[in-house]
Structure formats: C-alpha cells, structure tokens
Protein backbone atom coordinates (compact mmCIF):
# COMPACT_ATOMS: atom_id res chain seq x y z
CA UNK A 1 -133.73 -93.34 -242.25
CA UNK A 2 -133.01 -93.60 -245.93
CA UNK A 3 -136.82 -94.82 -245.99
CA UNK A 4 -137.86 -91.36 -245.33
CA UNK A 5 -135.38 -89.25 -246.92
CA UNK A 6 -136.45 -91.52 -249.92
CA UNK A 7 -140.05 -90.78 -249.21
CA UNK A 8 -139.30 -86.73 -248.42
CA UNK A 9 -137.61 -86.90 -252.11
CA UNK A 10 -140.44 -88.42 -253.92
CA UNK A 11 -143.14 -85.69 -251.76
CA UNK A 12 -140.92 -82.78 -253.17
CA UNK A 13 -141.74 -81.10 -256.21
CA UNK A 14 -138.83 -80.63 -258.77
CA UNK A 15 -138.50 -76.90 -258.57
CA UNK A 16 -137.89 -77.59 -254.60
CA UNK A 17 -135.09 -79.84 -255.26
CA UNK A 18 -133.73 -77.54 -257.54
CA UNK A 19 -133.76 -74.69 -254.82
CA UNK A 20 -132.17 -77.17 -252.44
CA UNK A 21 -127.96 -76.64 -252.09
CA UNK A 22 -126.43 -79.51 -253.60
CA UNK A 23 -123.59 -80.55 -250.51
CA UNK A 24 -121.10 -80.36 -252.57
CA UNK A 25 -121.12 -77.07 -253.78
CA UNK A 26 -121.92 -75.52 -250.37
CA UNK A 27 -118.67 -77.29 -249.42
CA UNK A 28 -116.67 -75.54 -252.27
CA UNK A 29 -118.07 -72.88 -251.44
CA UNK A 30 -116.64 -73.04 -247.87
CA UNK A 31 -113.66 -73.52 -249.20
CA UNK A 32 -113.45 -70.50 -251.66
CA UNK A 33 -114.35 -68.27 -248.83
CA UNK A 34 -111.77 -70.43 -246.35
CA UNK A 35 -109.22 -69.70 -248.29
CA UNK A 36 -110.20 -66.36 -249.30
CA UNK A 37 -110.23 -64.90 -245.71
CA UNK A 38 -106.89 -66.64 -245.54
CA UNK A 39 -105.32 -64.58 -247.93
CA UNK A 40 -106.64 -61.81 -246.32
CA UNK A 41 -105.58 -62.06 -243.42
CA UNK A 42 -101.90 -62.48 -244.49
CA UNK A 43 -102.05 -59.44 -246.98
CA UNK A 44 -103.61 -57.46 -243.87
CA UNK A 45 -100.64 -58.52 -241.95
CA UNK A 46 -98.20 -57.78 -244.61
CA UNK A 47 -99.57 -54.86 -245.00
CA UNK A 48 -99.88 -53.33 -241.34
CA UNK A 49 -95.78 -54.67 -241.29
CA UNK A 50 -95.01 -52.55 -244.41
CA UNK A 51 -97.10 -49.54 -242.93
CA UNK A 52 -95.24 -49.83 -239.96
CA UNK A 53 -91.67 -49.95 -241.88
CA UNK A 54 -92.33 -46.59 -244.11
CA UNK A 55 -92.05 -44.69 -240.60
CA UNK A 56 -88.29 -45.67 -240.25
CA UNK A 57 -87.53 -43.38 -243.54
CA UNK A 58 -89.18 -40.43 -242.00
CA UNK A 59 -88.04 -40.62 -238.84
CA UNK A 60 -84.38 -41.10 -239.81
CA UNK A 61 -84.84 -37.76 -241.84
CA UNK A 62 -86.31 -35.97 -239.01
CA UNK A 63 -83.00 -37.01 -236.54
CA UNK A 64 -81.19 -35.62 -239.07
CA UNK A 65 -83.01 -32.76 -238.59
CA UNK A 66 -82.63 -32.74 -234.64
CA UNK A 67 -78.81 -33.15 -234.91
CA UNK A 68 -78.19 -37.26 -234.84
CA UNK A 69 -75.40 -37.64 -236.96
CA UNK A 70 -75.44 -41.31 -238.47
CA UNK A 71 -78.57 -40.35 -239.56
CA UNK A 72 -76.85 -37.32 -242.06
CA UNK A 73 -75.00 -40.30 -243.06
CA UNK A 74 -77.41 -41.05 -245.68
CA UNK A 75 -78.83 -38.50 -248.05
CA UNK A 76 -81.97 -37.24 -248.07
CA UNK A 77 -83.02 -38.06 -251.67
CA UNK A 78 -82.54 -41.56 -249.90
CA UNK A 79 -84.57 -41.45 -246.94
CA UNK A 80 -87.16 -40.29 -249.85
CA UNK A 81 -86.81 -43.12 -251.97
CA UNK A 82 -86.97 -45.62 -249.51
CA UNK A 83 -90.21 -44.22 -248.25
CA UNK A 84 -91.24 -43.99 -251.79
CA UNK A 85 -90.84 -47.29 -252.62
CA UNK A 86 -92.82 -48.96 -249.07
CA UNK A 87 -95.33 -46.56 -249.37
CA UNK A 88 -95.84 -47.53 -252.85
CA UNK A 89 -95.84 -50.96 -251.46
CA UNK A 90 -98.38 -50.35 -248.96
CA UNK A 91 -100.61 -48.44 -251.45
CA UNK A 92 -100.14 -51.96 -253.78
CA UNK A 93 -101.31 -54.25 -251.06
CA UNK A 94 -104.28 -52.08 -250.03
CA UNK A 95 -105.30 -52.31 -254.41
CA UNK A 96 -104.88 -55.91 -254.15
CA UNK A 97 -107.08 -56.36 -251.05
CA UNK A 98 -109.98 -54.02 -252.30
CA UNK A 99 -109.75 -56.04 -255.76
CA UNK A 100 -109.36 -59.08 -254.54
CA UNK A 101 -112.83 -58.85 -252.45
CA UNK A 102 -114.61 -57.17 -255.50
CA UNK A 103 -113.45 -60.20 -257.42
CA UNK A 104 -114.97 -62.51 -254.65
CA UNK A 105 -117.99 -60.71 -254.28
CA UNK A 106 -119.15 -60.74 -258.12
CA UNK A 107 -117.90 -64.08 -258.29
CA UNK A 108 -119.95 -65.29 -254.75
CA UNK A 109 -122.76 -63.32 -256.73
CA UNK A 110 -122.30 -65.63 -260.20
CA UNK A 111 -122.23 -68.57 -258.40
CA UNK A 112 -125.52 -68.23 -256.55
CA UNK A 113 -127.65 -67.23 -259.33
C-alpha cells in the first residue's frame, strides 16, 4: 500500500498536491467548527432561558393590574427594570451569536483561500 500511494505521489503534478487538504488542517478545521457549534448551542440555550425569564416581569405587572396583591408589592418602576435589564440581556446574546458566526464565516473564508 505505501508502494502505490508512493507511486500516486510521484504521478501527481505539484499544483495537484497543492490543491490536496493537508489532514491536518481539515482536522483543525473540524475542530474550529466542533467547537464553534458548541458555543452555539449553549448561547441558544441561554438565550431561549433568558427570553423565557423577561415574561415573569410583565406578567407580575399585569396581576397587579387584575387585582393580585403580592404582586402591588413591588413597584412598577421595578417590574420595568427587571425586564429592562433581561431583555437587554437577551438582545446581548442574540449580538453575540450573529457576531460570533460573522466572525467564523470570514475567518472559514481566510482559511480556505
């Protein structure tokens, strides 16, 4: 076998070898883009949880609204802030998964050329 991989190495021209993936890079590669759907998938995650959280805010301003009283307990300027500050969270994580695939994509994009 390494007889003829020898021999297919020798037939090739050079600008064929140099078109040829080196292993090792296709591997890193892999890796990069492992890791990189990874991340992903926990900021997606994250992010769906903190979506899910900003609805507690609202909806303990609306029972105040419909007569629950622990929830006139708190303020409204509260309730507001708190929904300020996940929403502003969830708007955060959303940047940071559109930039991060940009990022991936020009870099995916450098390293081919």
């Amino acid at each position: 076998m390494a007889r003829r991989r020898r021999r297919r190495e020798r037939r090739e021209r050079p600008e064929q070898r140099a078109q040829r993936p080196d292993k090792r890079e296709t591997r890193g590669d892999e890796k990069r883009r492992e890791a990189f759907e990874a991340e992903r998938v926990s900021l997606v995650k994250r992010r769906r949880f903190v979506g899910a959280l900003a609805f507690l805010p609202l909806i303990g301003n609306l029972g105040c609204g419909f007569g629950i009283t622990p929830a006139c307990a708190v303020p409204t300027e509260w309730w507001l802030a708190i929904f300020a500050a996940l929403f502003g969270s969830y708007l955060g994580i959303t940047l940071r998964l559109f930039l991060d695939r940009r990022r991936f994509v020009r870099e995916s994009a450098g390293r081919s050329s």
